[in-house]
N, C-alpha and C. Protein backbone atom coordinates (compact mmCIF):
# COMPACT_ATOMS: atom_id res chain seq x y z
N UNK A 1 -43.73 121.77 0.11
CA UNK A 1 -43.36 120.64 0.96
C UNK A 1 -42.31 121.05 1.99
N UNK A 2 -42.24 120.81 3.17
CA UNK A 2 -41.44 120.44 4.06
C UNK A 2 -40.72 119.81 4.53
N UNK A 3 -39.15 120.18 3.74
CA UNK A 3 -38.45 118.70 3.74
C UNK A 3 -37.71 118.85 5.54
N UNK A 4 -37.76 117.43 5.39
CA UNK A 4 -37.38 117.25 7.24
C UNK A 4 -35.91 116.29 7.20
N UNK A 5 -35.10 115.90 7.50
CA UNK A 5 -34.18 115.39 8.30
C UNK A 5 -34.18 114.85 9.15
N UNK A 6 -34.03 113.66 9.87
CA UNK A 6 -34.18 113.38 11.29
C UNK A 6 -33.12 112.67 11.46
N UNK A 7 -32.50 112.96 12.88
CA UNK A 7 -31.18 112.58 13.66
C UNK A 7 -31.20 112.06 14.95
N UNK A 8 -31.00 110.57 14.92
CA UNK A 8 -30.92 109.83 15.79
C UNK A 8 -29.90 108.77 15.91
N UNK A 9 -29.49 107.97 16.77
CA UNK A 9 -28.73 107.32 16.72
C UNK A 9 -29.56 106.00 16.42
N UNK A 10 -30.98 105.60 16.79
CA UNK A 10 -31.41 104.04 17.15
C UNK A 10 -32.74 104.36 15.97
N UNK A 11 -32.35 103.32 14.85
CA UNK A 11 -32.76 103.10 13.61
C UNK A 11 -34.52 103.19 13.97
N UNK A 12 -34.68 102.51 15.13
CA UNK A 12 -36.20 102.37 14.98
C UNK A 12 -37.15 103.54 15.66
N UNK A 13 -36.09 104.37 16.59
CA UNK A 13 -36.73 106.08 17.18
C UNK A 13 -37.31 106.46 15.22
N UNK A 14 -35.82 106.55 14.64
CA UNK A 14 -36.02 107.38 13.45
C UNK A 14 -37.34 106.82 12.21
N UNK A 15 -37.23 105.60 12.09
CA UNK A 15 -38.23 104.91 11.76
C UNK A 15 -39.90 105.52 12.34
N UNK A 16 -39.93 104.93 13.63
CA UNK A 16 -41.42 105.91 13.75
C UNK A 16 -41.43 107.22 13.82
N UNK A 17 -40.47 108.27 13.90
CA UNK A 17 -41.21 109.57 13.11
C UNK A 17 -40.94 109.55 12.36
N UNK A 18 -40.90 109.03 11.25
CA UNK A 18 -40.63 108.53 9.52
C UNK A 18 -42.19 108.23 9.52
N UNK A 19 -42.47 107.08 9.77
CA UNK A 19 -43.99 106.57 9.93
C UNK A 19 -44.88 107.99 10.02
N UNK A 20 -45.07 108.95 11.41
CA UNK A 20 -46.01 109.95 11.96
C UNK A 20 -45.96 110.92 10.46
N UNK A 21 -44.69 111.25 10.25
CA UNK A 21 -44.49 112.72 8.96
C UNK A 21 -44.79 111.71 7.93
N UNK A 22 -45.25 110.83 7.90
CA UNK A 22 -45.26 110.31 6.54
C UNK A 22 -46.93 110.30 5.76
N UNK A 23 -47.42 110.71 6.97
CA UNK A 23 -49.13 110.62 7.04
C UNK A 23 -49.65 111.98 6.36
N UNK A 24 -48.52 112.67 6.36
CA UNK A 24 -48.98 114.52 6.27
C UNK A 24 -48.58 114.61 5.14
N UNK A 25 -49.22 115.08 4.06
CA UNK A 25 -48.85 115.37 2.57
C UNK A 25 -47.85 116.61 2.51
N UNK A 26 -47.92 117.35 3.60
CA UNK A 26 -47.21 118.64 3.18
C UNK A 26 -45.66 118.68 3.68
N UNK A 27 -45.55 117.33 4.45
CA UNK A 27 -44.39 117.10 5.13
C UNK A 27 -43.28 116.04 4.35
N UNK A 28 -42.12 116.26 3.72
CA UNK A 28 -41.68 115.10 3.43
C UNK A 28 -40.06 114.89 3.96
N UNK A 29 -39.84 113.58 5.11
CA UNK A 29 -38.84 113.07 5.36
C UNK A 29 -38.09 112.58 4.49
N UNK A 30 -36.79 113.61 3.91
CA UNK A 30 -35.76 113.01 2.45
C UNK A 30 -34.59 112.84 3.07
N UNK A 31 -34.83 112.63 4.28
CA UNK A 31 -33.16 111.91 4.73
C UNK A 31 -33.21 111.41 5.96
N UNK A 32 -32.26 110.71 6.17
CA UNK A 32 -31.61 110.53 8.08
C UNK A 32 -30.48 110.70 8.68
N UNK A 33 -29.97 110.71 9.38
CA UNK A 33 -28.50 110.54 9.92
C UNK A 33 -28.52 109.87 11.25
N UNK A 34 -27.59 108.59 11.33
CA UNK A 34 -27.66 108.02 12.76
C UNK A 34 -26.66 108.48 13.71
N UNK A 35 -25.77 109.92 13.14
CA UNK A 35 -24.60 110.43 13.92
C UNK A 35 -24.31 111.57 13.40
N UNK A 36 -23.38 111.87 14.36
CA UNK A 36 -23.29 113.66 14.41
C UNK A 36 -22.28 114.03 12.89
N UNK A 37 -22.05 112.78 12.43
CA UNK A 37 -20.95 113.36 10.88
C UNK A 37 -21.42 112.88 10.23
N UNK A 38 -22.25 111.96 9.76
CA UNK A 38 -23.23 111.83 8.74
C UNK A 38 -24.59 113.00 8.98
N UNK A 39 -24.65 113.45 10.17
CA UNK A 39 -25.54 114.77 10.12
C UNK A 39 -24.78 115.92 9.43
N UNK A 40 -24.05 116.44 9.78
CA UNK A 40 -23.10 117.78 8.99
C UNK A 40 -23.19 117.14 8.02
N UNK A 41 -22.35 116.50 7.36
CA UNK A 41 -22.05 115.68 6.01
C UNK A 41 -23.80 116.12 5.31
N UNK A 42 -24.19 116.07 5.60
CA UNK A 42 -25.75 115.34 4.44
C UNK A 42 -26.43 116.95 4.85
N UNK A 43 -25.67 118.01 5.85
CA UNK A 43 -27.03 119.30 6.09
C UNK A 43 -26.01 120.20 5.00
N UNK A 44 -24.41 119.57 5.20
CA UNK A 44 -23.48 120.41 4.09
C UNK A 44 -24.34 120.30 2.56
N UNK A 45 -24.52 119.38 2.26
CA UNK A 45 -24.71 118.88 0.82
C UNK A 45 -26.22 118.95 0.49
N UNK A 46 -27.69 119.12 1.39
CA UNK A 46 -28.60 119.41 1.15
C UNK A 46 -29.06 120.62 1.88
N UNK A 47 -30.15 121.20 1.60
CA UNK A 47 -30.62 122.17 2.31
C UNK A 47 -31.92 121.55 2.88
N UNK A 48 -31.86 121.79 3.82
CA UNK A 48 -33.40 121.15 4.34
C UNK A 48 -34.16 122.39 5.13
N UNK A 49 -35.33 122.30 5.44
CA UNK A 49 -36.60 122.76 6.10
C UNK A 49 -36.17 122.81 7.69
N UNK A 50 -36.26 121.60 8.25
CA UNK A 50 -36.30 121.12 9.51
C UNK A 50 -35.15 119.66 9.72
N UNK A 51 -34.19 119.82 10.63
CA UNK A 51 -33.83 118.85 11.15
C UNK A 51 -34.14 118.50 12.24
N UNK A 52 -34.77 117.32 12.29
CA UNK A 52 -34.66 116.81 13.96
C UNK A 52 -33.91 116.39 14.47
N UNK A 53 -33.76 117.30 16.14
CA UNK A 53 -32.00 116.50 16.09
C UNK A 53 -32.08 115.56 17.72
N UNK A 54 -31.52 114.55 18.15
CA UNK A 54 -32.09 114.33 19.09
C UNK A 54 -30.61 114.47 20.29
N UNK A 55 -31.09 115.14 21.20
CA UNK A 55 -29.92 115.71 22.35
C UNK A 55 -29.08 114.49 22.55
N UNK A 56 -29.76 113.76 23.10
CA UNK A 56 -28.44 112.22 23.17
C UNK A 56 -28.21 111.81 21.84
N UNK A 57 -26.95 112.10 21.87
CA UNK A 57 -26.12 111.44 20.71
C UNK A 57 -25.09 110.80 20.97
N UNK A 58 -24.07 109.38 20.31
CA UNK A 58 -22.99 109.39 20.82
C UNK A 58 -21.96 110.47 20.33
N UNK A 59 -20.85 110.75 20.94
CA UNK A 59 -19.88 111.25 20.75
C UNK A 59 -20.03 112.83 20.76
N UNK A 60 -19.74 113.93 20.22
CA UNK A 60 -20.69 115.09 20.34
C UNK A 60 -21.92 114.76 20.71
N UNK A 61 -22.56 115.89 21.92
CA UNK A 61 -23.91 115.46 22.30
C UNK A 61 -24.51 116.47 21.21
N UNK A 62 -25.91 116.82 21.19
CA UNK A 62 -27.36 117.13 20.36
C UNK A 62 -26.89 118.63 20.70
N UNK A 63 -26.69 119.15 21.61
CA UNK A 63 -26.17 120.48 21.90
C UNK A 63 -24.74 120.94 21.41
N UNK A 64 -24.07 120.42 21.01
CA UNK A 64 -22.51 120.53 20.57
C UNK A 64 -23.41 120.49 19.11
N UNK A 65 -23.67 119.55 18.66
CA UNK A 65 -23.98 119.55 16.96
C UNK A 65 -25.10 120.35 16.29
N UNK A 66 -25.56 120.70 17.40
CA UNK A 66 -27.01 122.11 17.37
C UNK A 66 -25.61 123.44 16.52
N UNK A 67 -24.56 123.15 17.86
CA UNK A 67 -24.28 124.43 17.34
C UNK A 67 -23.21 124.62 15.64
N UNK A 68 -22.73 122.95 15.92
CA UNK A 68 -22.29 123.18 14.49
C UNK A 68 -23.34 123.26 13.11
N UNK A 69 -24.32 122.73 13.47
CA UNK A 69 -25.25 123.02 12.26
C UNK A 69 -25.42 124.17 11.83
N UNK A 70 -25.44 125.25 13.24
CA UNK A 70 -26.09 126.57 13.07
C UNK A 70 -24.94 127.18 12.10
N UNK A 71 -23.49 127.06 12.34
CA UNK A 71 -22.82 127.57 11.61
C UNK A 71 -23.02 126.88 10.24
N UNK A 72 -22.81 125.83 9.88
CA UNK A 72 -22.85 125.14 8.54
C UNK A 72 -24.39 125.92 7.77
N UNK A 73 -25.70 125.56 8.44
CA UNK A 73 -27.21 126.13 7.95
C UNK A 73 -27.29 126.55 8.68
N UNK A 74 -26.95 128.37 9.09
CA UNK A 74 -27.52 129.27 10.00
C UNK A 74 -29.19 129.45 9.44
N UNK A 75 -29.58 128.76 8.51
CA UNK A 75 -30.91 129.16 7.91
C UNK A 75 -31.85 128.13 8.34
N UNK A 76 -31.84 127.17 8.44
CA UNK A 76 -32.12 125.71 8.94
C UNK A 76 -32.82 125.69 10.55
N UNK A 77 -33.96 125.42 10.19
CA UNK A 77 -34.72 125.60 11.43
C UNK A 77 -34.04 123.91 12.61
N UNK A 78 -33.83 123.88 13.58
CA UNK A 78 -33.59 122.71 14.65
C UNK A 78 -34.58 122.32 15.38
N UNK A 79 -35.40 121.45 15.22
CA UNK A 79 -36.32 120.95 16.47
C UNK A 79 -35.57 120.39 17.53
N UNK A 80 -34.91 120.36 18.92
CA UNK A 80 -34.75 119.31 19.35
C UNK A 80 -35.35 118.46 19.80
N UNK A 81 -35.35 117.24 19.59
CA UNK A 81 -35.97 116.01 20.61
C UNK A 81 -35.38 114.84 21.35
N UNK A 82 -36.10 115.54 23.17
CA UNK A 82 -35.30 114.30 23.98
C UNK A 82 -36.46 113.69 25.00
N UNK A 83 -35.81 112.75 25.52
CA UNK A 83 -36.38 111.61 26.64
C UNK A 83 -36.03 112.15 27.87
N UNK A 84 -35.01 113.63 28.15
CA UNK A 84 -35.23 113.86 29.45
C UNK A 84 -36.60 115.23 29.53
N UNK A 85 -36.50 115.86 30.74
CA UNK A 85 -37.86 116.61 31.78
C UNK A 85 -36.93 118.08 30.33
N UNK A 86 -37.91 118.92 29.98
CA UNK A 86 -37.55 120.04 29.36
C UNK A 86 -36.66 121.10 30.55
N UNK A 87 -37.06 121.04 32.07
CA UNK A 87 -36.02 121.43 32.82
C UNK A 87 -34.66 121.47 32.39
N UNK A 88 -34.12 119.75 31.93
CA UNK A 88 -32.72 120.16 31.78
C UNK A 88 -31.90 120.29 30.98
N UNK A 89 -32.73 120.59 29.40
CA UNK A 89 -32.15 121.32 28.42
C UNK A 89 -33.01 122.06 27.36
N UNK A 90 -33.88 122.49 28.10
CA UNK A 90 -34.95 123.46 26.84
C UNK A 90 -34.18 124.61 26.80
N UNK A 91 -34.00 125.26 27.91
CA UNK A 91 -33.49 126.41 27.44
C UNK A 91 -31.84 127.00 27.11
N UNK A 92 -31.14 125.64 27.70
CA UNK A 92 -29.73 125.66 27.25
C UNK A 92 -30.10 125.50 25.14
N UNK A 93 -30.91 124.80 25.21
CA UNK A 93 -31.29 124.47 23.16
C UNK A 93 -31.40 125.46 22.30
N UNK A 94 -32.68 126.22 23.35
CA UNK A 94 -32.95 127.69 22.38
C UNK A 94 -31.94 128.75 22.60
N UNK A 95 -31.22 128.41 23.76
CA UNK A 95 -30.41 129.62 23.63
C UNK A 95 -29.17 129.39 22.52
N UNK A 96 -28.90 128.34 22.14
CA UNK A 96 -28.24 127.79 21.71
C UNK A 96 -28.21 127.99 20.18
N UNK A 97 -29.65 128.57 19.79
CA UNK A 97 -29.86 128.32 18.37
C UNK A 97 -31.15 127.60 17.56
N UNK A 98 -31.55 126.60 18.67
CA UNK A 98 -32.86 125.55 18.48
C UNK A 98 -34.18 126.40 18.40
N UNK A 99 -34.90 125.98 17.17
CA UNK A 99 -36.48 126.47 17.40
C UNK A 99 -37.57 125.67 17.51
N UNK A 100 -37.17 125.39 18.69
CA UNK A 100 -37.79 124.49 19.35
C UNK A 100 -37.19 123.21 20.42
N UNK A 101 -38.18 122.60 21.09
CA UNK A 101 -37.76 121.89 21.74
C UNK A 101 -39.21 120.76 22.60
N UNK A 102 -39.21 119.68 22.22
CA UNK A 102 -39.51 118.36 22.64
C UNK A 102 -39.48 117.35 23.11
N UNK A 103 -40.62 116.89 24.37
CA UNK A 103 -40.00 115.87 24.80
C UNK A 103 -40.03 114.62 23.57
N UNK A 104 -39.62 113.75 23.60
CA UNK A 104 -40.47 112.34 23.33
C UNK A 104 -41.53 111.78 23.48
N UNK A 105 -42.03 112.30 24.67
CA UNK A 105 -43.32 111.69 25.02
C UNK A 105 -44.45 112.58 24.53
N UNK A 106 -43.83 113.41 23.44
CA UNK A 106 -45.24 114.35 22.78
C UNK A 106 -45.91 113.33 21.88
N UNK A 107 -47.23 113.96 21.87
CA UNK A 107 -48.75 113.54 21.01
C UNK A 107 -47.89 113.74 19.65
N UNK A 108 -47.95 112.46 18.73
CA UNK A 108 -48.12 113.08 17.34
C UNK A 108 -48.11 114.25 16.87
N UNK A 109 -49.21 114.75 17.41
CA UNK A 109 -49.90 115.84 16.46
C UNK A 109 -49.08 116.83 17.24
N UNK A 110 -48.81 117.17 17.98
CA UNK A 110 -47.93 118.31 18.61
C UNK A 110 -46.47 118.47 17.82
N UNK A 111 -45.83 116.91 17.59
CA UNK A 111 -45.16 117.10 16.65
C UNK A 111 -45.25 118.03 15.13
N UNK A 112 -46.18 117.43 14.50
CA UNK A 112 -46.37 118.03 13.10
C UNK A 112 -46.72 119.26 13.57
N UNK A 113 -47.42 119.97 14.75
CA UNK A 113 -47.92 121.35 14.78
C UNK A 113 -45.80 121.94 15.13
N UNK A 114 -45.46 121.10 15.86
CA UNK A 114 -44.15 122.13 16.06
C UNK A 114 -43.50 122.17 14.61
N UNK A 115 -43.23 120.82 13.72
CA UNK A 115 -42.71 120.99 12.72
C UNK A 115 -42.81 122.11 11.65
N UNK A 116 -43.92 122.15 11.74
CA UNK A 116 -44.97 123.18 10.65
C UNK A 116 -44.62 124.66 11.28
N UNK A 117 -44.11 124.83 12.41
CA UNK A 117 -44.17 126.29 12.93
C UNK A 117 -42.49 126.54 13.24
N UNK A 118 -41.93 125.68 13.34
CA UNK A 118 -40.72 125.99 13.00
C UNK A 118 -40.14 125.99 11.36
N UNK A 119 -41.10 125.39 10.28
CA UNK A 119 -40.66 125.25 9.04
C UNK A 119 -41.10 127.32 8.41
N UNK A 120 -41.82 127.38 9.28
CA UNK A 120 -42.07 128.59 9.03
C UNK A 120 -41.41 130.14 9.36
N UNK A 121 -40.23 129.68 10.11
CA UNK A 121 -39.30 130.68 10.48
C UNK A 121 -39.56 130.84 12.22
N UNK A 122 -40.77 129.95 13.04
CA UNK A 122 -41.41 130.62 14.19
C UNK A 122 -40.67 129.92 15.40
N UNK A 123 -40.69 130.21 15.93
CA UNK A 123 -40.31 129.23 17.34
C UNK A 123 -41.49 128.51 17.87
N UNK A 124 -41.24 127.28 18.58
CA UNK A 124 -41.77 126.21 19.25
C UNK A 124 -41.43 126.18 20.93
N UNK A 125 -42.47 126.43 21.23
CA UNK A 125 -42.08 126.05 22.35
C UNK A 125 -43.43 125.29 23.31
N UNK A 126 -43.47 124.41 24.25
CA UNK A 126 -44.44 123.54 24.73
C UNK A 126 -45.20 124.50 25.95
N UNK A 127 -46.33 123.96 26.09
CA UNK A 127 -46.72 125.20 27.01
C UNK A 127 -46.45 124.87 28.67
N UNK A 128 -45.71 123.39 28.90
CA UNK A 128 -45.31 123.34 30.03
C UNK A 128 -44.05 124.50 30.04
N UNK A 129 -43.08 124.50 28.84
CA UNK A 129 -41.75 124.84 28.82
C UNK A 129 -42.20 126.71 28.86
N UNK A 130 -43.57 126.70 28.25
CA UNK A 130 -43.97 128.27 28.57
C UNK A 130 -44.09 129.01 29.93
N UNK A 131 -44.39 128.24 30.90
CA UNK A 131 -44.87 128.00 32.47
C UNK A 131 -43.26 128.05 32.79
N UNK A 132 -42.64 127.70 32.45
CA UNK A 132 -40.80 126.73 32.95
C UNK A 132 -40.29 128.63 33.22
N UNK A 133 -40.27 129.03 31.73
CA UNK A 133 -40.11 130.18 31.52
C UNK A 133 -40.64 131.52 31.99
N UNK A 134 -41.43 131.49 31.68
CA UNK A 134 -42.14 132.31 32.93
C UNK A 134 -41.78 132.88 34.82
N UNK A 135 -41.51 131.69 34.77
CA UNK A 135 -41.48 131.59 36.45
C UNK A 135 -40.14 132.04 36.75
N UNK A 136 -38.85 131.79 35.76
CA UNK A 136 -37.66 132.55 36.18
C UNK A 136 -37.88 133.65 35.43
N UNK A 137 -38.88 134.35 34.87
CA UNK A 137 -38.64 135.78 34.51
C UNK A 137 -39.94 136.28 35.51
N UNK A 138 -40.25 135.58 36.35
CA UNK A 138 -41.12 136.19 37.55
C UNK A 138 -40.05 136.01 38.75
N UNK A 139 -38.94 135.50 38.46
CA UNK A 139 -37.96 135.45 39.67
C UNK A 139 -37.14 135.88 39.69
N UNK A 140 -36.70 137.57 38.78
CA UNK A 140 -35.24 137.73 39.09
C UNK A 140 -34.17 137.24 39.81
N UNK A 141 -32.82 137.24 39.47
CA UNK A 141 -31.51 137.15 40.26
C UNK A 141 -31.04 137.08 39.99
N UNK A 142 -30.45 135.60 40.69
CA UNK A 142 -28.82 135.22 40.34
C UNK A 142 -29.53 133.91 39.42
N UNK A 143 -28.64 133.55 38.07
CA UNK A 143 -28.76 132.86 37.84
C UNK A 143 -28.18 131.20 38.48
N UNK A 144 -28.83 130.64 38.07
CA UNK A 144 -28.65 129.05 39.03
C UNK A 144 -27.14 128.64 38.81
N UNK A 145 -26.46 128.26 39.57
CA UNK A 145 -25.72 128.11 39.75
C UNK A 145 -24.61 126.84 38.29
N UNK A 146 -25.85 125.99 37.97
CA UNK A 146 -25.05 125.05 37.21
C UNK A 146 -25.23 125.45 35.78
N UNK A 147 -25.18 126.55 35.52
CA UNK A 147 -25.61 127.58 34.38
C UNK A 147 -24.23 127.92 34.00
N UNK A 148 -23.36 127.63 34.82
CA UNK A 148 -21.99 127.81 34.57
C UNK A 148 -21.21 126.59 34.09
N UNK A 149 -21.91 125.77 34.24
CA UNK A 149 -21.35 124.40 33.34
C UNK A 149 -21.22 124.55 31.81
N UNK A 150 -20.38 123.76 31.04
CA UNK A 150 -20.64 124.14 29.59
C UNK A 150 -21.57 122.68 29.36
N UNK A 151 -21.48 123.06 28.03
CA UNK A 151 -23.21 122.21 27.63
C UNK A 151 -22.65 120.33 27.89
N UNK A 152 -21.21 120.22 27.35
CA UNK A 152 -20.88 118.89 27.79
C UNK A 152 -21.05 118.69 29.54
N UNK A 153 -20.68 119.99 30.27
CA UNK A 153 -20.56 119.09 31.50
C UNK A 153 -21.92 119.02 32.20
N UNK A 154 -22.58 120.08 31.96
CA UNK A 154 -24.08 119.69 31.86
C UNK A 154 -25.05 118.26 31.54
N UNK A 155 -24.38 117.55 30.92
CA UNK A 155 -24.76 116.77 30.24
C UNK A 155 -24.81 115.77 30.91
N UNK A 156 -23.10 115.45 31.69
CA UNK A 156 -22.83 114.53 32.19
C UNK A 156 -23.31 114.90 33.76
N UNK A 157 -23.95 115.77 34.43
CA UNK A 157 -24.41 116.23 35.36
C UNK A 157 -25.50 115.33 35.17
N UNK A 158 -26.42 115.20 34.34
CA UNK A 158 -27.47 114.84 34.65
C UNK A 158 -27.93 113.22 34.09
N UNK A 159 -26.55 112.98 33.35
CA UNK A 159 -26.34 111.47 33.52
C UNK A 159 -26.05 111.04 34.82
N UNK A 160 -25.04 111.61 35.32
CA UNK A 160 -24.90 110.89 37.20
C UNK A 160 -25.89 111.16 38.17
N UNK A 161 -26.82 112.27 37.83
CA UNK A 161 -28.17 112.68 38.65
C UNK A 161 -28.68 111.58 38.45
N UNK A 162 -29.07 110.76 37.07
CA UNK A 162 -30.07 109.89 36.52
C UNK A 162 -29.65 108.66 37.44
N UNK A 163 -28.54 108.44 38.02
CA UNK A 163 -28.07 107.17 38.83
C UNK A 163 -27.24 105.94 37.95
N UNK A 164 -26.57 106.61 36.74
CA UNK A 164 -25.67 105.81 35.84
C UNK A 164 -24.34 106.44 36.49
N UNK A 165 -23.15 105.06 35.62
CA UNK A 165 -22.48 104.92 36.64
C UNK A 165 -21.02 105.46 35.55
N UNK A 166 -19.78 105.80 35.84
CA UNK A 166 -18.98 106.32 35.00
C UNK A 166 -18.97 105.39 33.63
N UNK A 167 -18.73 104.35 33.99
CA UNK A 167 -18.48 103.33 32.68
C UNK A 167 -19.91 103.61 31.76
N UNK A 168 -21.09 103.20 32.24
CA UNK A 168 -22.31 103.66 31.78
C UNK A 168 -22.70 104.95 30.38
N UNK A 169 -22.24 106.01 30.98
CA UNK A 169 -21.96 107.46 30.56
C UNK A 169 -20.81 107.35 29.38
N UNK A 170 -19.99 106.72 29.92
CA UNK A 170 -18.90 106.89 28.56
C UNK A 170 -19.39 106.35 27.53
N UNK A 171 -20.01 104.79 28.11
CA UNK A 171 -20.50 104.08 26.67
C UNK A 171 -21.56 104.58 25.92
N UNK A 172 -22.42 105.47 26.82
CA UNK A 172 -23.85 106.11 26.00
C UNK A 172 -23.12 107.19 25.05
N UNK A 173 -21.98 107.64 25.80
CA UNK A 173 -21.70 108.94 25.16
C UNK A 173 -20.17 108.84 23.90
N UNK A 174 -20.16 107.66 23.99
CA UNK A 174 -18.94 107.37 23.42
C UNK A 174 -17.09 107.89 23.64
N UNK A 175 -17.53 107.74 24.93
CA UNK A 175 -15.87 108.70 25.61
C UNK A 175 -15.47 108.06 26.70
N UNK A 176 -14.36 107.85 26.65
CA UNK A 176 -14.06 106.70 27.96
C UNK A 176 -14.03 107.22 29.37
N UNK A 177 -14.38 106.25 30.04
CA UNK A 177 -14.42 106.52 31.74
C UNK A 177 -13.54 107.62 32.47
N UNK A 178 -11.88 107.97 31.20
CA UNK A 178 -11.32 108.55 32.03
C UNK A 178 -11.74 110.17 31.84
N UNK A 179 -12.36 110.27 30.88
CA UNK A 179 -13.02 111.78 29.90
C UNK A 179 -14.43 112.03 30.99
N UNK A 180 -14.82 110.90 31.31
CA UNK A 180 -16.07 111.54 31.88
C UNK A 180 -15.73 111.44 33.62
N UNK A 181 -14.81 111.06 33.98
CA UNK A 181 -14.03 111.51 35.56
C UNK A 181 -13.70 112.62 35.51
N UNK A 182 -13.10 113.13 34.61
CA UNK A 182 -12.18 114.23 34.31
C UNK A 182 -13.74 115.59 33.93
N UNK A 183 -14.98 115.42 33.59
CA UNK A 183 -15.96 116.15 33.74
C UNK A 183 -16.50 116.20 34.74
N UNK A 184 -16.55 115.03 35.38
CA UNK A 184 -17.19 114.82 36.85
C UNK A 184 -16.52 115.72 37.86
N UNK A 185 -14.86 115.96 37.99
CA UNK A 185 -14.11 116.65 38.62
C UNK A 185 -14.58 117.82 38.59
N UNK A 186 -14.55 118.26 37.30
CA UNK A 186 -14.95 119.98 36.66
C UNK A 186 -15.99 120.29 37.57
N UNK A 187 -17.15 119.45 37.51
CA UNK A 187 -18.67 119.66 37.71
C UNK A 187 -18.52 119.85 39.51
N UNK A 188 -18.10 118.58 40.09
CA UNK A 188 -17.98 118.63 41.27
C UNK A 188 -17.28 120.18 42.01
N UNK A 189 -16.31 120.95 41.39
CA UNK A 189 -15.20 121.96 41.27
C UNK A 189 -16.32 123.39 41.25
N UNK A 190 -16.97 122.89 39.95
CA UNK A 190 -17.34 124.49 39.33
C UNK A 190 -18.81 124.22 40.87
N UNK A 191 -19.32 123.40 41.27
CA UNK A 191 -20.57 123.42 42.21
C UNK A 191 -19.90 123.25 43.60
N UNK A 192 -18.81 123.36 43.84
CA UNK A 192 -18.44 123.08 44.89
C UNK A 192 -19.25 122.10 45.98
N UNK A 193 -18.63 120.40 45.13
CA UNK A 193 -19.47 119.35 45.67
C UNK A 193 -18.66 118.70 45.82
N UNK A 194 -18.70 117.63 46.74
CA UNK A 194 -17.46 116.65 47.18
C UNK A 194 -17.54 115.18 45.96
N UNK A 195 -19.00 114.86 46.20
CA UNK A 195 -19.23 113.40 45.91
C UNK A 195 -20.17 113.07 44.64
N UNK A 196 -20.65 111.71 44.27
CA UNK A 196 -21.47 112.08 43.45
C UNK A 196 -22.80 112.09 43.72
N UNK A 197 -22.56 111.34 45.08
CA UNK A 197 -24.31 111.48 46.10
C UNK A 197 -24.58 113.10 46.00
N UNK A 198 -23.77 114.26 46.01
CA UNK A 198 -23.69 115.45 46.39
C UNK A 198 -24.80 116.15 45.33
N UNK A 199 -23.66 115.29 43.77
CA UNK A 199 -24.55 115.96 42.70
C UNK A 199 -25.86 115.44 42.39
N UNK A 200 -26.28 113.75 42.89
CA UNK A 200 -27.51 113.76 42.77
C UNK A 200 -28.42 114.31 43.57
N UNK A 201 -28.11 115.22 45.15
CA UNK A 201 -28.93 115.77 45.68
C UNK A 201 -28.97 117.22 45.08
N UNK A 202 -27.82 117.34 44.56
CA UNK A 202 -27.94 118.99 44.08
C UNK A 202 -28.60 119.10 42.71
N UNK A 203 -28.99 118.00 41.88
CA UNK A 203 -29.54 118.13 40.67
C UNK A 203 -31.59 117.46 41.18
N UNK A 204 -31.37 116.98 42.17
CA UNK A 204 -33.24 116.66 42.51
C UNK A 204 -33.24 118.60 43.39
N UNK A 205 -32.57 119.34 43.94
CA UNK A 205 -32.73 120.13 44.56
C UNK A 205 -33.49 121.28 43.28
N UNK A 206 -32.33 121.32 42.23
CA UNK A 206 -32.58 122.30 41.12
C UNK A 206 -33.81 122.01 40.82
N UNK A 207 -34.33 120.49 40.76
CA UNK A 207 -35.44 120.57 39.71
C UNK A 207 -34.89 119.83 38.39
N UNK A 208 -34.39 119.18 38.35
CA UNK A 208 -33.33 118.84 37.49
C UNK A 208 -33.86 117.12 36.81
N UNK A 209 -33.90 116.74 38.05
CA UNK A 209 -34.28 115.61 37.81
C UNK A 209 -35.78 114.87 39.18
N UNK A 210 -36.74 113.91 38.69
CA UNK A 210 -37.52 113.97 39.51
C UNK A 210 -36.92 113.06 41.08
């Protein structure tokens, strides 16, 4: 059996892939966590197969708690799964530690095929995100510029790309308005951008966002 984990914040995401793995005899969901310390807490005290972890989280994002897992279960395979374009964090995930990576809007069955191939020691990866990959190792150079962000300010890069607003961001992310000004500064600094019109043209430019 394949015991799974799944980590979300909104009871009813976790609920239907509870429902999908619940169909597969060889798969069995023996836990949940709706946050990033009831996740450690419950990966300290069990060993599991597969956690699913999902990138938006409040407070630590899915990428911050990727990496504390890895230390706690360096053995512990990570699916991630999110609702943004695999552009703007597939490969910050795997580099990160993740084997694997998903949108939300995958088929069922793509699920259980990634589950099953990451329970197996293998990496996952989607064959758009295969194409993604590809194309910057057909493009030598310089790497992109917002590659120099760390994974929080990244984060909040592509919350203000998305057209949310400071207050917005804090509350998704659980950090107040003045924590996510104070990233916005960084971001604006490390891209040498004035505004935040700046960063939503510089994040549709990357590819970042549609």
């Amino acid at each position: 059996m394949i015991k799974v984990l799944i980590t979300d914040d909104h009871p009813v995401v976790r609920q239907g892939i509870r429902q999908i793995l619940a169909e597969y005899s060889d798969i069995e969901v023996v836990d949940e966590a709706g946050g990033g310390i009831e996740l450690l807490q419950k990966a300290r005290e069990t060993l599991y197969d597969v956690i699913l972890l999902d990138i938006c989280m409040p407070g630590k994002s899915g990428l911050e708690l990727l990496k504390d897992l890895k230390l706690v279960r360096p053995e512990t395979a990570v699916l991630m799964l999110s609702v943004h374009p695999e552009e703007q964090y597939a490969i910050r995930a795997l580099k990160s530690g993740a084997s694997g990576y998903l949108p939300k809007s995958t088929l069922p069955e793509e699920l259980i095929t990634a589950v099953r191939r990451v329970a197996a020691g293998k990496k996952y990866i989607t064959s758009s995100l295969a194409e993604i990959i590809a194309t910057d190792f057909d493009q030598p150079g310089d790497k992109p510029v917002y590659q120099s962000l760390s994974d929080r300010e990244f984060d909040v890069l592509c919350h203000l790309a998305s057209g949310k607003s400071i207050k917005e961001i804090g509350e998704g992310l659980s950090l107040s308005s003045k924590t996510i000004s104070t990233y916005r500064e960084r971001i604006l600094d490390k891209l040498s951008l004035k505004t935040t019109a700046d960063i939503i043209r510089f994040a549709i430019q990357e590819g970042l966002v549609d």
